[in-house]
Protein backbone atom coordinates (compact mmCIF):
# COMPACT_ATOMS: atom_id res chain seq x y z
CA UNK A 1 66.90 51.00 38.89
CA UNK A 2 63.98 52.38 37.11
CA UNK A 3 60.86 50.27 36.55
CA UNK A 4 59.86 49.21 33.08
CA UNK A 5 56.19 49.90 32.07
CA UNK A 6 54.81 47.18 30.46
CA UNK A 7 52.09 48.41 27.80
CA UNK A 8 49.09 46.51 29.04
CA UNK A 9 46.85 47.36 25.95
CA UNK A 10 45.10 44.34 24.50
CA UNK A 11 43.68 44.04 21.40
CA UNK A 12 40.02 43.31 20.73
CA UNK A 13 38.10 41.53 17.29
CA UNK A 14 36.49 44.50 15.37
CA UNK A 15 32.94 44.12 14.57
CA UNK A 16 33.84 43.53 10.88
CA UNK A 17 35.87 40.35 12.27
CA UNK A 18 33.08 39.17 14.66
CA UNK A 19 30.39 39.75 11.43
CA UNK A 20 33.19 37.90 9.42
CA UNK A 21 33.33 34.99 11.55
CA UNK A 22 29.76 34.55 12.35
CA UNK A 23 29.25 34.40 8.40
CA UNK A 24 31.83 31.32 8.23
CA UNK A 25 29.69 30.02 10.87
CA UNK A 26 26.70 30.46 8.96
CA UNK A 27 27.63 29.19 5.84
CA UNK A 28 29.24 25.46 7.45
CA UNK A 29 25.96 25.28 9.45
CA UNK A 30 24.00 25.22 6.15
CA UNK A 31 26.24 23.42 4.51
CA UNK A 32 26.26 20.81 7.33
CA UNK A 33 22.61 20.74 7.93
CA UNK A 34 21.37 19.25 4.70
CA UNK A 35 24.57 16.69 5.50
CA UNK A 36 22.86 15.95 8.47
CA UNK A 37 19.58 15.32 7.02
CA UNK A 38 20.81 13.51 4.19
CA UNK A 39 22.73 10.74 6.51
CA UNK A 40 19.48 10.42 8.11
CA UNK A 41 17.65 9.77 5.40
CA UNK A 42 19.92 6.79 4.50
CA UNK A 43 19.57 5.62 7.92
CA UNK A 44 15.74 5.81 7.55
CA UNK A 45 15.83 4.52 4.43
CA UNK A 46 17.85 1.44 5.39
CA UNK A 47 15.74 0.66 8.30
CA UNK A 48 12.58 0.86 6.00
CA UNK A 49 14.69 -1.71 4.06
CA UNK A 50 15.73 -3.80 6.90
CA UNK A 51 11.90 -4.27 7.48
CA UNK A 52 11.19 -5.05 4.00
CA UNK A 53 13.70 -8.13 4.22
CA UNK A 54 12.20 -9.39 7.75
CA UNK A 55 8.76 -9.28 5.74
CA UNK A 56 9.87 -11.33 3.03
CA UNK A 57 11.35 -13.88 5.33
CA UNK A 58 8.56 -14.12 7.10
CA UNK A 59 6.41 -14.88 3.35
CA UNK A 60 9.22 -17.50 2.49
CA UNK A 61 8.84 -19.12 6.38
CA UNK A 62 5.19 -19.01 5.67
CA UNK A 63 5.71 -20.61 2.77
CA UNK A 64 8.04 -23.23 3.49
CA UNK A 65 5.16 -24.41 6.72
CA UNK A 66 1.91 -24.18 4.39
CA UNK A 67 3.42 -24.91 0.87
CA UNK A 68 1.43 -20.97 -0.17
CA UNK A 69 1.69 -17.49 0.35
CA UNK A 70 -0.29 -16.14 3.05
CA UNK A 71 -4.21 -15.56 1.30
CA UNK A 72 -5.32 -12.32 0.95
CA UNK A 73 -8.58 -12.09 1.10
CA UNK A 74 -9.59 -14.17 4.28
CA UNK A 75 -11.19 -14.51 7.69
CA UNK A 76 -14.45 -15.53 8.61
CA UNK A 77 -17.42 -14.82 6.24
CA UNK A 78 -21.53 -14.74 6.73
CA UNK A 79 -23.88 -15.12 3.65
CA UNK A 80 -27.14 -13.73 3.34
CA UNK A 81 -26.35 -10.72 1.36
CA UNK A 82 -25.18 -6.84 1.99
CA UNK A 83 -27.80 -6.03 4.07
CA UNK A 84 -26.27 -8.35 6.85
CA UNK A 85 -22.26 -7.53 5.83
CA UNK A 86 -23.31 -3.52 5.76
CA UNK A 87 -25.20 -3.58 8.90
CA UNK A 88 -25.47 -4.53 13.07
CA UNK A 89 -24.77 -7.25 13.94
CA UNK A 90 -23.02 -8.27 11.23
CA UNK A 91 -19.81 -6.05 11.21
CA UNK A 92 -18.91 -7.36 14.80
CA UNK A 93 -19.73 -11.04 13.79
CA UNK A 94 -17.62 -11.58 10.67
CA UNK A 95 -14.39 -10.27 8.93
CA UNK A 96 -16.40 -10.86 5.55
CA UNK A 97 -13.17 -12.40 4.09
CA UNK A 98 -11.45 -9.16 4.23
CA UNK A 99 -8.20 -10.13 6.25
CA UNK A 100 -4.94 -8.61 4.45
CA UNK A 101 -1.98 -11.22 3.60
CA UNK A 102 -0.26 -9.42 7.03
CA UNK A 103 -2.80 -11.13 9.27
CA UNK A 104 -1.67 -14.63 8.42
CA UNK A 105 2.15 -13.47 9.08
CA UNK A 106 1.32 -12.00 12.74
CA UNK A 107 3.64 -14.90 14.18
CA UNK A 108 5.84 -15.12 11.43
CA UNK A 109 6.79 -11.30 12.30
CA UNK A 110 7.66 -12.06 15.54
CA UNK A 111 4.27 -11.17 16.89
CA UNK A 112 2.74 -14.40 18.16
CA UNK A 113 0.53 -12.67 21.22
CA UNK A 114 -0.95 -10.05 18.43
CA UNK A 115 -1.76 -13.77 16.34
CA UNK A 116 -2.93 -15.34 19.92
CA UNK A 117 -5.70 -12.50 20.17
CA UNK A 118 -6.86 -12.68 16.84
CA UNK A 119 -7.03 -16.08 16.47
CA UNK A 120 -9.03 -16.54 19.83
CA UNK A 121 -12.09 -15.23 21.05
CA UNK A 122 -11.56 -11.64 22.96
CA UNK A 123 -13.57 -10.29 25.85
CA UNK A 124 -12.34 -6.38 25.56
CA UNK A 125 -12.73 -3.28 23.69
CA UNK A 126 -9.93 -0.99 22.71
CA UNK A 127 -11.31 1.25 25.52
CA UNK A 128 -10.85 -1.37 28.37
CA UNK A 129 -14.37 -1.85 29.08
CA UNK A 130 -15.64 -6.03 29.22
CA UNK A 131 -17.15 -7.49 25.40
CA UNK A 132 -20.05 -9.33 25.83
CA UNK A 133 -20.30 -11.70 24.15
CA UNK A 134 -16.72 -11.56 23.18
CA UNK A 135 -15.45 -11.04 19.74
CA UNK A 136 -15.41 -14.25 17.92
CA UNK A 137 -12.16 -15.81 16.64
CA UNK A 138 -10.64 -14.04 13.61
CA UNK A 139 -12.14 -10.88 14.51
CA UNK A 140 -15.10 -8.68 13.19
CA UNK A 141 -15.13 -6.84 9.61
CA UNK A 142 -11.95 -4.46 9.55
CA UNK A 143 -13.69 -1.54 10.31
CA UNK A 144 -14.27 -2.26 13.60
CA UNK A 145 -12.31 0.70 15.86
CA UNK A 146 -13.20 -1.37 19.18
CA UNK A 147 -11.45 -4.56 18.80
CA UNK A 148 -7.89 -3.78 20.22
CA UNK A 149 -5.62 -6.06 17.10
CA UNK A 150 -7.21 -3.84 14.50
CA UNK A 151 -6.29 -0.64 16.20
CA UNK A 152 -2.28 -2.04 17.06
CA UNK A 153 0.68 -0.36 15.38
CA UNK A 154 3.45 -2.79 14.55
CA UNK A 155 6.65 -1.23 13.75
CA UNK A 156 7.79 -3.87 11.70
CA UNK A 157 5.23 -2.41 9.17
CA UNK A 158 6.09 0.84 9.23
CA UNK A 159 8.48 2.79 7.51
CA UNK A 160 10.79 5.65 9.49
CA UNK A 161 10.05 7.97 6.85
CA UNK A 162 6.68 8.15 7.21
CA UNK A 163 5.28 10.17 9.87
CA UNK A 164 1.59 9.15 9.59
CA UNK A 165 0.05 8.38 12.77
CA UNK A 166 -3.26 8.05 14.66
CA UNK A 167 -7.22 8.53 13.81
CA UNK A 168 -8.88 8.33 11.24
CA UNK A 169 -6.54 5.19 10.44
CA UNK A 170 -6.59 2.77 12.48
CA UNK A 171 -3.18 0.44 12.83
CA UNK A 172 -0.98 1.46 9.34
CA UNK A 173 1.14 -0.24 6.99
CA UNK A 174 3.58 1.07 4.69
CA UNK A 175 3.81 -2.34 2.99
CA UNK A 176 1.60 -3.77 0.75
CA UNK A 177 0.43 -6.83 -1.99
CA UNK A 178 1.54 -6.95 -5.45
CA UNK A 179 -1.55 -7.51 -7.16
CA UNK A 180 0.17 -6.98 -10.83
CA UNK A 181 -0.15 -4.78 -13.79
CA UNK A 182 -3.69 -4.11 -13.88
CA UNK A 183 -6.13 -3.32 -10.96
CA UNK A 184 -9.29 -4.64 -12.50
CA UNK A 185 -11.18 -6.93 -10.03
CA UNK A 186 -8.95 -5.83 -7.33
CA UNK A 187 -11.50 -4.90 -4.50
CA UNK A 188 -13.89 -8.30 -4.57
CA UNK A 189 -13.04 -10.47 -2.22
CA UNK A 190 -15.86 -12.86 -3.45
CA UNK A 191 -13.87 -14.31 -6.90
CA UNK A 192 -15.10 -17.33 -6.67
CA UNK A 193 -18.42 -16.70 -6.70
CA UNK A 194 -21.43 -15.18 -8.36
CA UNK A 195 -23.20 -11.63 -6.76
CA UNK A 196 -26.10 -11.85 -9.00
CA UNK A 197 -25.46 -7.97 -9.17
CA UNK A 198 -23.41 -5.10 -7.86
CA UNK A 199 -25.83 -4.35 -5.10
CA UNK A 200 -28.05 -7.29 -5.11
CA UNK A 201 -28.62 -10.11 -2.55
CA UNK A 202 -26.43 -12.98 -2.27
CA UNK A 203 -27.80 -16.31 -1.54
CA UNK A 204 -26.59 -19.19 -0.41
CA UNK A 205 -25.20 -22.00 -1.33
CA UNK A 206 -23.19 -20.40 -4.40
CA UNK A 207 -23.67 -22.12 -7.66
CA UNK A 208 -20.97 -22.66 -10.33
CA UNK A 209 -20.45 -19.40 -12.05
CA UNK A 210 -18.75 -17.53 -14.87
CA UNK A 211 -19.03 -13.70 -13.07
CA UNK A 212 -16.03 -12.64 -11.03
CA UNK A 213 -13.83 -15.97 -10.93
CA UNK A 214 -13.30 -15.74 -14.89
CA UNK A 215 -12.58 -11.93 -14.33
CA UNK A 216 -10.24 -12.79 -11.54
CA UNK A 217 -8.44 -15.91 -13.69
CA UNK A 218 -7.94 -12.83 -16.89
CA UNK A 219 -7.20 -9.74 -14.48
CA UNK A 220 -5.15 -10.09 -11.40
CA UNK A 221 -1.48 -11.48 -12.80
CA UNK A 222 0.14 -10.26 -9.73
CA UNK A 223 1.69 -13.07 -6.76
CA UNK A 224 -1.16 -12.07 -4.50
CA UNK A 225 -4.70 -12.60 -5.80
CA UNK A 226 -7.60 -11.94 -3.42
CA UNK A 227 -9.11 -15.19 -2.00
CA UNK A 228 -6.64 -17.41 -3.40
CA UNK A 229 -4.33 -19.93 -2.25
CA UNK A 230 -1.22 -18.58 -4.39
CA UNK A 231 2.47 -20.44 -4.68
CA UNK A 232 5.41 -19.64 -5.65
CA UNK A 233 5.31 -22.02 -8.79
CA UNK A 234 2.78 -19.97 -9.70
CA UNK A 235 5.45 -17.28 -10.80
CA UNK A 236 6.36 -18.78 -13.99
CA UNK A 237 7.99 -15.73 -15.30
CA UNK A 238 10.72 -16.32 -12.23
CA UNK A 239 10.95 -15.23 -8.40
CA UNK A 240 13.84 -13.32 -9.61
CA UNK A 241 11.69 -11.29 -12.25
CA UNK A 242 8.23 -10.41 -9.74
CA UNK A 243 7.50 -8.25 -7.24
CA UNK A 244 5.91 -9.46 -4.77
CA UNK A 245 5.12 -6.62 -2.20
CA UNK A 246 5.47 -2.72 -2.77
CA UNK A 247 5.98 0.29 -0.18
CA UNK A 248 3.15 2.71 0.06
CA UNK A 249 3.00 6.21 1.83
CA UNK A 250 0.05 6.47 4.30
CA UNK A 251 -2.18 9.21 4.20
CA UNK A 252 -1.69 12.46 6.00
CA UNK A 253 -5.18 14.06 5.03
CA UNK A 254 -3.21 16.64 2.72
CA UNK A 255 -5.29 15.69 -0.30
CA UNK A 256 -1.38 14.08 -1.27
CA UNK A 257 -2.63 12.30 -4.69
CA UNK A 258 -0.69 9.14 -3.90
CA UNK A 259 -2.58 8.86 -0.34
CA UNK A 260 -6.12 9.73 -0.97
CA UNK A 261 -8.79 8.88 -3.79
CA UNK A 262 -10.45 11.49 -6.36
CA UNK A 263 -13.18 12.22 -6.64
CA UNK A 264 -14.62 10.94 -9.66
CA UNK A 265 -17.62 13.66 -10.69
CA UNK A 266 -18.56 15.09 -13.12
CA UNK A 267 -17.25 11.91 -14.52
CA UNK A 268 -18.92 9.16 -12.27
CA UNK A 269 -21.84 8.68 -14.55
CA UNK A 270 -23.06 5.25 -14.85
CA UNK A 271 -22.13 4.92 -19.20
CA UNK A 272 -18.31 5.95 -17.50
CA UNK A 273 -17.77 4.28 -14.65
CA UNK A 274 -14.72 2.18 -16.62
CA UNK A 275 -12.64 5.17 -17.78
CA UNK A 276 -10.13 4.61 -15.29
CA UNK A 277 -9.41 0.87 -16.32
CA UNK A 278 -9.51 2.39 -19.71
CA UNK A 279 -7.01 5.30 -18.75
CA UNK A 280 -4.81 4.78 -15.39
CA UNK A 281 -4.30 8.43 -15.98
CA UNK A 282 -7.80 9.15 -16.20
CA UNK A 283 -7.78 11.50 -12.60
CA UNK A 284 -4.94 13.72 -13.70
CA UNK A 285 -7.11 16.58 -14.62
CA UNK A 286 -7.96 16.80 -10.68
CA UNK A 287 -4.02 17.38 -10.20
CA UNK A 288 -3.57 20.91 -8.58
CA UNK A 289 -1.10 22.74 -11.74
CA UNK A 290 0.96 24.75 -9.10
CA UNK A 291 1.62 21.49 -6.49
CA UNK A 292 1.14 18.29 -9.30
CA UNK A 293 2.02 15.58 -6.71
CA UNK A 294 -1.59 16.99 -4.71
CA UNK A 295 -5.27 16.50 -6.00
CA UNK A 296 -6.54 20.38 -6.67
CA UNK A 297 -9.12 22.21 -4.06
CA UNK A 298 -12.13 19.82 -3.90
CA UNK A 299 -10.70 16.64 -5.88
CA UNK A 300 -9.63 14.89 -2.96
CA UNK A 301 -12.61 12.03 -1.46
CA UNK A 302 -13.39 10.48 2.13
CA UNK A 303 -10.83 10.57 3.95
CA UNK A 304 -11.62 7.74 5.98
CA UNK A 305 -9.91 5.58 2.53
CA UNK A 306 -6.70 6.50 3.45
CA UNK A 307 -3.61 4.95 2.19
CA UNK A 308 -2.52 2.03 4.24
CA UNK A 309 -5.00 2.72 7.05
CA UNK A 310 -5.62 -0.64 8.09
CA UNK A 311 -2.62 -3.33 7.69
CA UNK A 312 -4.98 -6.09 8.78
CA UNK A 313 -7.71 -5.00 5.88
CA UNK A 314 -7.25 -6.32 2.04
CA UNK A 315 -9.00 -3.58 -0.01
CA UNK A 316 -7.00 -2.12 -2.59
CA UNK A 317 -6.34 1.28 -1.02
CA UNK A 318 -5.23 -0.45 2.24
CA UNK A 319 -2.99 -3.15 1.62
CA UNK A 320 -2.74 -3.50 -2.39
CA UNK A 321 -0.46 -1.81 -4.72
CA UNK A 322 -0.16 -2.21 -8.66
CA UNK A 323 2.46 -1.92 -11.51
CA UNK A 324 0.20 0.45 -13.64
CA UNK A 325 1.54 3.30 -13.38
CA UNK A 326 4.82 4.77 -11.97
CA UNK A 327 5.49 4.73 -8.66
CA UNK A 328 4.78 7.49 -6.73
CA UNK A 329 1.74 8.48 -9.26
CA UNK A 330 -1.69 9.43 -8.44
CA UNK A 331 -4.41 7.32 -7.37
CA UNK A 332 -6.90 6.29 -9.83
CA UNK A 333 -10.54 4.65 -8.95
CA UNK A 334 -13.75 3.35 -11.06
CA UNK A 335 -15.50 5.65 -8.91
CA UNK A 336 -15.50 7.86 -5.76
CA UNK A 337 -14.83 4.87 -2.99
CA UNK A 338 -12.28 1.59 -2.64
CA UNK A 339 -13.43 -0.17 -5.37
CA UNK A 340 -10.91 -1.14 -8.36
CA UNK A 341 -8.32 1.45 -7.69
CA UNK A 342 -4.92 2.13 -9.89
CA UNK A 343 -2.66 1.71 -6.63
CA UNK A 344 0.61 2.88 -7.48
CA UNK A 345 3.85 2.23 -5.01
CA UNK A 346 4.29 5.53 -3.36
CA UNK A 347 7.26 6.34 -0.15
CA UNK A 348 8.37 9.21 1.93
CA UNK A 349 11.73 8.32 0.33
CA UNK A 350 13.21 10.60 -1.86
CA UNK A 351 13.11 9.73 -6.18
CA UNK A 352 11.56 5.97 -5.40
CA UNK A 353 10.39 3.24 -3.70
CA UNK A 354 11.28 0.06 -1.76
CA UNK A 355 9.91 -2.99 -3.81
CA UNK A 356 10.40 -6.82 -2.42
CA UNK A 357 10.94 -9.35 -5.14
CA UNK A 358 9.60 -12.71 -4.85
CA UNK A 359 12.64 -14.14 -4.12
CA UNK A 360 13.44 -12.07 -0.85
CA UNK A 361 15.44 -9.22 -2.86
CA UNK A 362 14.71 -5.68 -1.83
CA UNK A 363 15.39 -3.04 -4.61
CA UNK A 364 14.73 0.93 -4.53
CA UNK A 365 13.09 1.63 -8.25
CA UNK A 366 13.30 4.96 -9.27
CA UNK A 367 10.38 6.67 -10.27
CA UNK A 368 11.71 6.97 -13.56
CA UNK A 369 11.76 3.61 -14.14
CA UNK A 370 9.91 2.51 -18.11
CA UNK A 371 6.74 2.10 -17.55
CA UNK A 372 5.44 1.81 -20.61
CA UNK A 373 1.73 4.39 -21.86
CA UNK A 374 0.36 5.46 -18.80
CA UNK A 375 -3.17 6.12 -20.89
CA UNK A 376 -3.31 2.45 -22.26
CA UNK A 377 -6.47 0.10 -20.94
CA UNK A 378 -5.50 -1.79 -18.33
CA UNK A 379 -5.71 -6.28 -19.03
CA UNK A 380 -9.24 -7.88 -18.17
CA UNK A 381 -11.86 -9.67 -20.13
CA UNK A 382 -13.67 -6.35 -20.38
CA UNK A 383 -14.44 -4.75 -23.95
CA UNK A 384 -11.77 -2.78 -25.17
CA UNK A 385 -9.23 -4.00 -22.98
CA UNK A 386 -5.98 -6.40 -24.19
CA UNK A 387 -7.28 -9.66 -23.35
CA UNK A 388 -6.06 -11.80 -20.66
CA UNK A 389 -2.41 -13.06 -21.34
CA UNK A 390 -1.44 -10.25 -23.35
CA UNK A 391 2.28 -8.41 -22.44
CA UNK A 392 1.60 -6.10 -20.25
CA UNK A 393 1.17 -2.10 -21.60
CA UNK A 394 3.13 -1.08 -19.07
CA UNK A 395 6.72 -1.62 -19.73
CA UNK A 396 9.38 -3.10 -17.47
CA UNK A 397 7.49 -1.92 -14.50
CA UNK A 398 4.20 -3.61 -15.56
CA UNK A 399 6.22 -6.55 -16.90
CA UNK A 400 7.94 -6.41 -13.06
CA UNK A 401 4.39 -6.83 -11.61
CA UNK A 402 2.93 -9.74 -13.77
CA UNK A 403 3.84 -13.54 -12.70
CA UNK A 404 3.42 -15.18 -15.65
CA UNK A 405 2.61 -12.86 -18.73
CA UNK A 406 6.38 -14.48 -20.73
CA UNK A 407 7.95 -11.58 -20.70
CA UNK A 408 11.78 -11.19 -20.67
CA UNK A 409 13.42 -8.68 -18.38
CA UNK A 410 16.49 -7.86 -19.32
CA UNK A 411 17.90 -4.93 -16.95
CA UNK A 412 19.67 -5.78 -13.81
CA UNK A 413 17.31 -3.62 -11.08
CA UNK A 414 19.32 -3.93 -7.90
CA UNK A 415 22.72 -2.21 -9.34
């Protein structure tokens, strides 16, 4: 018999098909990718909300043991005036009534060891070396880099999205106060009584005054004031209705105008210092034109004020945020430091912000949500100002900020 040949040729993929194929490839990979990052996003997103909710039932525990809110606003305190609270040894002595509402919740957040070393004296630094004598109870003021609480990260209090990390801050929070729709009398945590003077001695004991405490009583309309003992039946305008904490992005030193101050010259003369509680908006002309959302070359301030740079400190640009203007707006200050800033809610999120209602609810609000004229003067007893118990100029979101300013809200925020 003769022998069949077999034709052994095989056929190979042309280099148009291999170009072809790698293309499909191409395209599902980038069609996939932003998938990808999308889905974990949401995850993110939830977990940042997941902490939110753990934070306000640890405020509602709090509440239901001490009948208040935690204070913000408190720790130990010294008189005898700035030169002791500005200088050695008074920094390492006393917290100068600067604690953050997050101090009080330590073991309410599942962090009863952090509470056990702040509440009790500690004998070591942050670098491991022996304190003599130790740091007293309630800790030093919050500047302090050496005493080991200030300097701890808690991830309860930090949101996934937010990669901040490290020095110049020292431990971070991405969640912070609701000190209402107006941010005048914000920094002062001495309310209740008199400074005889922006930069004058303070002596002791305080007398009966009509200074700060009546400019407290007319300004802060949020659930947290500083220094005071604040309830829930306080909220008259309904649990429901009030925010009572806000998310804020930390600062990455990348002059972001939502994470770092302005710089207030050539405006920071002395005749107008109160622009900015006259006009929220009054830094926008420090916005960069070609990247809005960043202060322009120069603008930015010290960078040691960082946004949410100490969770355990209660100064506006650490652990306060406002209704005035939209979320994730600009920072606004009276002048170039801490001191009265417009702290709007700010996130790594995309289009919003977390926001925890007094009643435990956690909503995302857009940050196109009303907000009312973002140029009108901001409530206080101050000339030219809408005086205390006035709506508040800043639409539903200011309305969403004040406790007890009557007025009626009628969208539903958490569909």
């Amino acid at each position: 018999m003769r022998a069949v040949a077999y034709n052994q040729n095989r056929r190979a993929f042309t280099l148009v098909e291999l170009l072809v194929v790698i293309a499909i490839i191409g395209i599902l990979v980038g069609l996939l990718l932003p998938a990808v990052q999308a889905a974990r996003e949401a995850a993110r997103r939830m977990s940042c909300s997941n902490n939110f909710k753990q934070l306000g039932l640890g405020i509602h525990n709090y509440h239901s043991g001490f009948k208040q809110l935690p204070t913000h606003g408190t720790g130990t305190y010294m008189p005898g005036g700035r030169d002791i609270w500005d200088a050695e040894p008074g920094r390492t002595i006393s917290a100068n009534r600067r604690l953050s509402f997050l101090v009080g919740l330590m073991p309410f957040l599942e962090q009863q060891g952090l509470w056990d070393q702040i509440s009790n004296p500690h004998g070591f630094n942050a670098d491991g070396s022996v304190k003599t004598p130790p740091w007293q109870a309630m800790g030093p003021h919050p500047d302090q880099i050496q005493y080991p609480p200030y300097t701890t990260e808690i991830p309860m209090l930090r949101c996934p999205s937010d990669p901040g990390v490290g020095l110049p801050a020292l431990g971070r929070t991405n969640y912070a106060a609701c000190a209402g729709d107006s941010a005048v009398h914000s920094r002062d945590p001495y309310l209740n009584v008199d400074e005889k003077g922006e930069d004058a001695a303070v002596t002791f004991p305080y007398s009966v005054d009509l200074g700060h405490a009546n400019q407290s009583n007319g300004s802060q309309r949020g659930m947290f004031v500083n220094t005071r003992q604040m309830r829930f039946r306080d909220c008259m305008d309904g649990l429901s209705n009030t925010v009572m904490c806000g998310e804020i992005a930390t600062d990455l030193g990348d002059s972001d105008s939502r994470t770092m101050l302005p710089n207030n010259a050539p405006w920071g003369a002395p005749s107008e210092k109160n622009e900015c509680r006259l006009n929220p908006s009054f830094a926008e002309p420090q916005l960069d034109p070609e990247r809005p959302r960043f202060w322009a070359p120069g603008a930015a301030t010290n960078v040691l004020w960082g946004r949410g740079f100490r969770w355990h400190d209660m100064m506006p640009n650490y652990s306060q945020m406002t209704t005035v203007l939209s979320p994730n707006s600009q920072l606004c200050s009276e002048r170039s430091d801490s001191r009265d800033v417009v702290t709007p809610a700010s996130s790594r999120h995309q289009g919003g912000v977390h926001v925890l209602m007094g009643d435990g609810a956690v909503i995302f609000i857009t940050d196109s949500i009303e907000a009312g004229d973002k140029y009108a003067p901001q409530v206080s007893h101050r000339a030219g100002s809408p005086v205390p118990g006035s709506r508040s100029p800043f639409g539903l979101w200011g309305s969403l900020g004040s406790r007890a300013a009557g007025e009626v809200i009628q969208e539903q925020l958490n569909q």
